[in-house]
C-alpha atoms as a PDB file:
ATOM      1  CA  UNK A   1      -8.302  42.994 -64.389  1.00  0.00           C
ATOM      2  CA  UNK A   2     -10.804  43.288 -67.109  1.00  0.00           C
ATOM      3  CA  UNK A   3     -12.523  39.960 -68.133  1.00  0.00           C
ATOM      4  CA  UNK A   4     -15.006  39.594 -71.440  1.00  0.00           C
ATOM      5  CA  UNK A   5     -17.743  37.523 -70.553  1.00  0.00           C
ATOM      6  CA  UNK A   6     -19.265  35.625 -73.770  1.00  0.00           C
ATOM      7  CA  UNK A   7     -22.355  33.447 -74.635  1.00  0.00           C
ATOM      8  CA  UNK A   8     -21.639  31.871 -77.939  1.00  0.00           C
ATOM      9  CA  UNK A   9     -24.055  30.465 -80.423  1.00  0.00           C
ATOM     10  CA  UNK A  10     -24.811  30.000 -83.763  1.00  0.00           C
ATOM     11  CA  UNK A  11     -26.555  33.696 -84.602  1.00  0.00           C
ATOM     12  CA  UNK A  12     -25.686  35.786 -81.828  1.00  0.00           C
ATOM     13  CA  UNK A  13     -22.766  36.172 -78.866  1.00  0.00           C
ATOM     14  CA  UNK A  14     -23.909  37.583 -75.834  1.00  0.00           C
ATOM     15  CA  UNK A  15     -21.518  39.622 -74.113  1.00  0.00           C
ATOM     16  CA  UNK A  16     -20.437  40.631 -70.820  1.00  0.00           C
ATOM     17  CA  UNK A  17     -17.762  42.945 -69.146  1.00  0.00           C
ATOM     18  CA  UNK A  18     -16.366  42.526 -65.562  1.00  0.00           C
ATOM     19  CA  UNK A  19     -15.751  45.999 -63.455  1.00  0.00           C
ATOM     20  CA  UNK A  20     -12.028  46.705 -63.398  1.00  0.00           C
ATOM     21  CA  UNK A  21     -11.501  44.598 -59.964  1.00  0.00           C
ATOM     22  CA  UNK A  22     -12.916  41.779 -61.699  1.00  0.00           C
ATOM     23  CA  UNK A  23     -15.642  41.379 -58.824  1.00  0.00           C
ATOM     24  CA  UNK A  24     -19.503  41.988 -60.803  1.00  0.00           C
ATOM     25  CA  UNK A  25     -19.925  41.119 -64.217  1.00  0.00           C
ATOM     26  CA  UNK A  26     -22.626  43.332 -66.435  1.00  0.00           C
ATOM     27  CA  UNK A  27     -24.271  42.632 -69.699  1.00  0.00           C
ATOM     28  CA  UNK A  28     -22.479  44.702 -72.522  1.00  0.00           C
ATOM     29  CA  UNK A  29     -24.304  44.102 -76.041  1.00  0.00           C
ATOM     30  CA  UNK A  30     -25.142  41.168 -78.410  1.00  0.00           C
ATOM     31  CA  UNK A  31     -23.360  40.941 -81.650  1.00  0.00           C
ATOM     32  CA  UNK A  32     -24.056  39.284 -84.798  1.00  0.00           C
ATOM     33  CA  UNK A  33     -22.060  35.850 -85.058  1.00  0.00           C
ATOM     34  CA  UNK A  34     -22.443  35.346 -88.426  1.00  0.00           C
ATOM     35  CA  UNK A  35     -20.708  39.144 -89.307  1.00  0.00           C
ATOM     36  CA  UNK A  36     -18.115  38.648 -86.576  1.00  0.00           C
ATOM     37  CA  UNK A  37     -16.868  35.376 -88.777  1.00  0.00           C
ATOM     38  CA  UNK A  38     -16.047  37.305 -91.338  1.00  0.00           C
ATOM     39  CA  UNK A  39     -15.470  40.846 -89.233  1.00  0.00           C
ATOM     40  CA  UNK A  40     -13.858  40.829 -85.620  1.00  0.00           C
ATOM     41  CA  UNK A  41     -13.125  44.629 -85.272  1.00  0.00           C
ATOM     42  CA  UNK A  42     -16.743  44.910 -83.058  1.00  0.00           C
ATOM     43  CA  UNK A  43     -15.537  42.492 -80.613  1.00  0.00           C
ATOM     44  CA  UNK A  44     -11.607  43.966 -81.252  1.00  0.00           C
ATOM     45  CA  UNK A  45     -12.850  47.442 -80.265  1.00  0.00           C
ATOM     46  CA  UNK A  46     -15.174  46.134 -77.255  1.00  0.00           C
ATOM     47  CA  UNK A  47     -11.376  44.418 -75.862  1.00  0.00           C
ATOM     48  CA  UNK A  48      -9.446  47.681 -76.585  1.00  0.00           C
ATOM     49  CA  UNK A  49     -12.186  49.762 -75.154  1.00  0.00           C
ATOM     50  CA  UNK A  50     -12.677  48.102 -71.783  1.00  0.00           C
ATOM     51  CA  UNK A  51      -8.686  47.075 -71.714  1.00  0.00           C
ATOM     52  CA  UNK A  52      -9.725  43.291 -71.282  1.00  0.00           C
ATOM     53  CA  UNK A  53      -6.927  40.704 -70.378  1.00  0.00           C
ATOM     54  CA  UNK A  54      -9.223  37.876 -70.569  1.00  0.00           C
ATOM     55  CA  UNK A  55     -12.211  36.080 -72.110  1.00  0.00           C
ATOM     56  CA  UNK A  56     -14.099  33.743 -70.431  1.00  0.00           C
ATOM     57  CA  UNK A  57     -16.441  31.487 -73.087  1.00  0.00           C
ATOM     58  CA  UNK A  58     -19.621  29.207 -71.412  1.00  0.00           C
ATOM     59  CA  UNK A  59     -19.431  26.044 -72.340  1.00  0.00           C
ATOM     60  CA  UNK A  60     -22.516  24.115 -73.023  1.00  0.00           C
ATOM     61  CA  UNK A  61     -21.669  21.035 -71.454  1.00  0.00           C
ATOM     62  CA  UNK A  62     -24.525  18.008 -71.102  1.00  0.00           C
ATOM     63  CA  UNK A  63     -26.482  17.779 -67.907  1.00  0.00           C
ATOM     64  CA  UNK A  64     -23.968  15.159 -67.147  1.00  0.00           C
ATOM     65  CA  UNK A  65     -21.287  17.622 -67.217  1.00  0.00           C
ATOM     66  CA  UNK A  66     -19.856  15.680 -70.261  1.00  0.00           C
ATOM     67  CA  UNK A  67     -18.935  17.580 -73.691  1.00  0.00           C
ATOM     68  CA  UNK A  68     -21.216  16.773 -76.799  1.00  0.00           C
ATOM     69  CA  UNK A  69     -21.039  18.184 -79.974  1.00  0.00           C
ATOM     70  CA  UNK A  70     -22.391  21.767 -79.387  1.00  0.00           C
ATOM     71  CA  UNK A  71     -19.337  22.218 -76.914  1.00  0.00           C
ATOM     72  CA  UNK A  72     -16.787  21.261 -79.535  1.00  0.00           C
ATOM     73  CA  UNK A  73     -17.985  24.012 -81.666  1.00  0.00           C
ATOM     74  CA  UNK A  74     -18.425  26.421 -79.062  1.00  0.00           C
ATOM     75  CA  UNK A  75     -14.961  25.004 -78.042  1.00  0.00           C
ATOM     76  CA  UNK A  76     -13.371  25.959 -81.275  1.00  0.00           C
ATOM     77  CA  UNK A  77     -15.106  28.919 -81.771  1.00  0.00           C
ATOM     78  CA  UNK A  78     -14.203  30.449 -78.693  1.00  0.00           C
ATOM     79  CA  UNK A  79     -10.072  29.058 -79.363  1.00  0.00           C
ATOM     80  CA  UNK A  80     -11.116  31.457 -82.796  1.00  0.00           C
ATOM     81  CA  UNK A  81     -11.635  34.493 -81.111  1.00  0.00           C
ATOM     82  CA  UNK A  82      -9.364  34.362 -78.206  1.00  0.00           C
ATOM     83  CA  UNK A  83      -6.347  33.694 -80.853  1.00  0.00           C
ATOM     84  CA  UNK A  84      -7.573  36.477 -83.139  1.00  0.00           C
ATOM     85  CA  UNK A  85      -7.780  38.959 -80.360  1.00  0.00           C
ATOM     86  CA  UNK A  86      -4.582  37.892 -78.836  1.00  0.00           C
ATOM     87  CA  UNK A  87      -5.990  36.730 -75.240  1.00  0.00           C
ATOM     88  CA  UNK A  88      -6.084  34.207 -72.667  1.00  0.00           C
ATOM     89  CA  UNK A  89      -9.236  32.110 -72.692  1.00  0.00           C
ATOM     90  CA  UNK A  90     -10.560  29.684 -69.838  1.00  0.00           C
ATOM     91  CA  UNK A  91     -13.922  27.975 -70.321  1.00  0.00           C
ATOM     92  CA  UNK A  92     -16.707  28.294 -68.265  1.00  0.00           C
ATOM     93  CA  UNK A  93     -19.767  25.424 -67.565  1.00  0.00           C
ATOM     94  CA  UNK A  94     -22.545  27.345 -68.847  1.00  0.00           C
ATOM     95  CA  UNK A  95     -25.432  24.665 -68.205  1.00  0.00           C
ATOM     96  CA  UNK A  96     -28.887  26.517 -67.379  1.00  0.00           C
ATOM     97  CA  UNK A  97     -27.545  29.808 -67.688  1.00  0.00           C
ATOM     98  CA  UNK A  98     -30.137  30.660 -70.833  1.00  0.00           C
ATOM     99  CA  UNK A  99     -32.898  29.276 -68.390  1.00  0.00           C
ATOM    100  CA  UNK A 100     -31.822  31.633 -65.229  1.00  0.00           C
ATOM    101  CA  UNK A 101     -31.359  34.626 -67.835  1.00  0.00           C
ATOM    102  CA  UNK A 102     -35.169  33.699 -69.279  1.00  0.00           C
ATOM    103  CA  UNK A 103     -36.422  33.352 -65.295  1.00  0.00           C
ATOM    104  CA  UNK A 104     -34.897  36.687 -64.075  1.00  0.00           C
ATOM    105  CA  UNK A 105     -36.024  38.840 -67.036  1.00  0.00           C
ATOM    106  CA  UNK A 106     -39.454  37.245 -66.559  1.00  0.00           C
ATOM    107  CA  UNK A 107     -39.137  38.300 -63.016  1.00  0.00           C
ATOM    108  CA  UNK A 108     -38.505  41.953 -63.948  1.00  0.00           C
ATOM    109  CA  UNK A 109     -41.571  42.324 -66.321  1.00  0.00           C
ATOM    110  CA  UNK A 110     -39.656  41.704 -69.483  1.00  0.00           C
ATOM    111  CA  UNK A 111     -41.775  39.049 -72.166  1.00  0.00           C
ATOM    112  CA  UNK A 112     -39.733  36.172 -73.469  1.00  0.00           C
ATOM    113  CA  UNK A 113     -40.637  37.950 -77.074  1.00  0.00           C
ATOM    114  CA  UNK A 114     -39.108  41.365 -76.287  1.00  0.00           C
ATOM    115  CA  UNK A 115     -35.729  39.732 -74.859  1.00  0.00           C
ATOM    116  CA  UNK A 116     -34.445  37.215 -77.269  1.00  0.00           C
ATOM    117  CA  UNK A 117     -31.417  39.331 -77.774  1.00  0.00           C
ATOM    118  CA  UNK A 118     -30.935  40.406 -74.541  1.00  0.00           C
ATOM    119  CA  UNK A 119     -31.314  37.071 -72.552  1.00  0.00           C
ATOM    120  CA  UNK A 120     -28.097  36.027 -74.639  1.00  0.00           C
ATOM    121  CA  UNK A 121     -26.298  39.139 -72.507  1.00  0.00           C
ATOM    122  CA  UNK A 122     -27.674  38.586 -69.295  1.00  0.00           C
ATOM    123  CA  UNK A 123     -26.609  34.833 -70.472  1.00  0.00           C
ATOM    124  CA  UNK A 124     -22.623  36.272 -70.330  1.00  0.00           C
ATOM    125  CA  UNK A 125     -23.040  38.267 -67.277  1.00  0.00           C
ATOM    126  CA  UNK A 126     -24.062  35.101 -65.436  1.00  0.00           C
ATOM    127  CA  UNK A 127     -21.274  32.854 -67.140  1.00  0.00           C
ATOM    128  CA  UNK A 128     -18.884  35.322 -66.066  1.00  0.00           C
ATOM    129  CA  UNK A 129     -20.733  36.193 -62.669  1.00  0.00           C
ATOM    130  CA  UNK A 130     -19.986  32.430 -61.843  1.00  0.00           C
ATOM    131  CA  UNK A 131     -16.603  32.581 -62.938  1.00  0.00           C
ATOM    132  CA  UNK A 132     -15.301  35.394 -61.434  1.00  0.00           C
ATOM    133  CA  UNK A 133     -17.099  34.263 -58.012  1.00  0.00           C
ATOM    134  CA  UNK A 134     -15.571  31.170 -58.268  1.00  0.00           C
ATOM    135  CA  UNK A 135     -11.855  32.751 -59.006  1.00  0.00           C
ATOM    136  CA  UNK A 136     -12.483  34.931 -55.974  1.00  0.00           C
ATOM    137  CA  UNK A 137     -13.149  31.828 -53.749  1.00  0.00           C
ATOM    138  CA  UNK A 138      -9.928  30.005 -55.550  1.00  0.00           C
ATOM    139  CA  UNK A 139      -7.945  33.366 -54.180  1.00  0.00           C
ATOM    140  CA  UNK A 140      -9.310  33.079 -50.650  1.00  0.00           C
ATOM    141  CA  UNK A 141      -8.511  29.745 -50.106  1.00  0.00           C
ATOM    142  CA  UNK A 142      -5.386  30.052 -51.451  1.00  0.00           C
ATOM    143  CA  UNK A 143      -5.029  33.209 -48.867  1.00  0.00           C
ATOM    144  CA  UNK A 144      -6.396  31.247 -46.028  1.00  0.00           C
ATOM    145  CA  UNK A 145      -3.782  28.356 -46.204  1.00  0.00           C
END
C-alpha cells in the first residue's frame, strides 16, 4: 500500500511517498501551500500517480507531547486535504523532525541556505519513515501473539 507522507506548514508542504510495500519512505517534492488552498490538482495528481491509499500528516505536538495551537491548524489542515482527496488520514508526532532533516543534510554537505525547500521533504520522509516503522512493529506483534 501506497502512503503520502506530508510536512505541513504555513508556505510550503513537504512531501513524501512510501515504496509500494509500504516499508521506506522517500522525499517526493515541496509544493506551494498557499496555491494548493486555492488549487489541489498538484497534490490530486501526486495521489493518482503513485496510487496512494493513505496520508499520513506530522503533527507538531509540544515537547510535552501536548497539542498547542500550531497542531490545531496543522490538524485541520491536514482533515482539508485528506477529505478533498478522498483518503484516510492518521496523524503522525512530528517533534524534531525539521531538526534531524537540518542535521542529516548538514551531514551530506548540503548548507542550511541551499535546502530550505528541501529539508521540508526530507521532513515527510522521516514523518512517514517513523510511521510506517512503527505500523510494521504494530503488525509483528500482532503476528507474534
Amino acid at each position: 500500500m501506497r502512503v503520502l507522507g506530508l510536512d505541513i506548514g504555513a508556505r510550503r508542504i513537504g512531501v513524501a511517498i512510501s515504496d509500494p510495500l509500504g516499508r521506506v519512505a522517500t522525499p517526493l517534492k515541496v509544493l506551494d501551500a498557499r496555491s494548493l488552498a486555492s488549487d489541489l490538482t498538484p497534490l490530486r495528481r501526486l495521489a493518482v500517480d503513485y496510487e496512494v491509499e493513505l496520508l499520513v500528516a506530522g503533527l507538531p505536538l509540544t515537547l510535552a507531547g501536548e497539542e498547542g495551537p500550531q497542531a490545531a491548524d496543522v490538524r485541520a489542515k491536514a482533515d482539508e486535504l485528506a477529505c478533498a482527496l478522498r483518503l484516510p488520514l492518521e496523524l503522525w508526532d512530528e517533534r524534531l523532525s525539521t531538526a534531524e532533516a537540518m542535521r542529516s543534510m548538514s551531514a551530506s554537505g548540503v548548507s542550511a541556505r541551499d535546502s530550505k525547500a528541501a529539508v521540508d521533504m526530507v521532513a515527510a520522509a522521516l514523518i512517514l519513515q517513523g510511521y510506517l516503522d512503527s505500523r510494521r512493529v504494530r503488525g509483528s506483534d500482532g503476528d507474534a501473539g
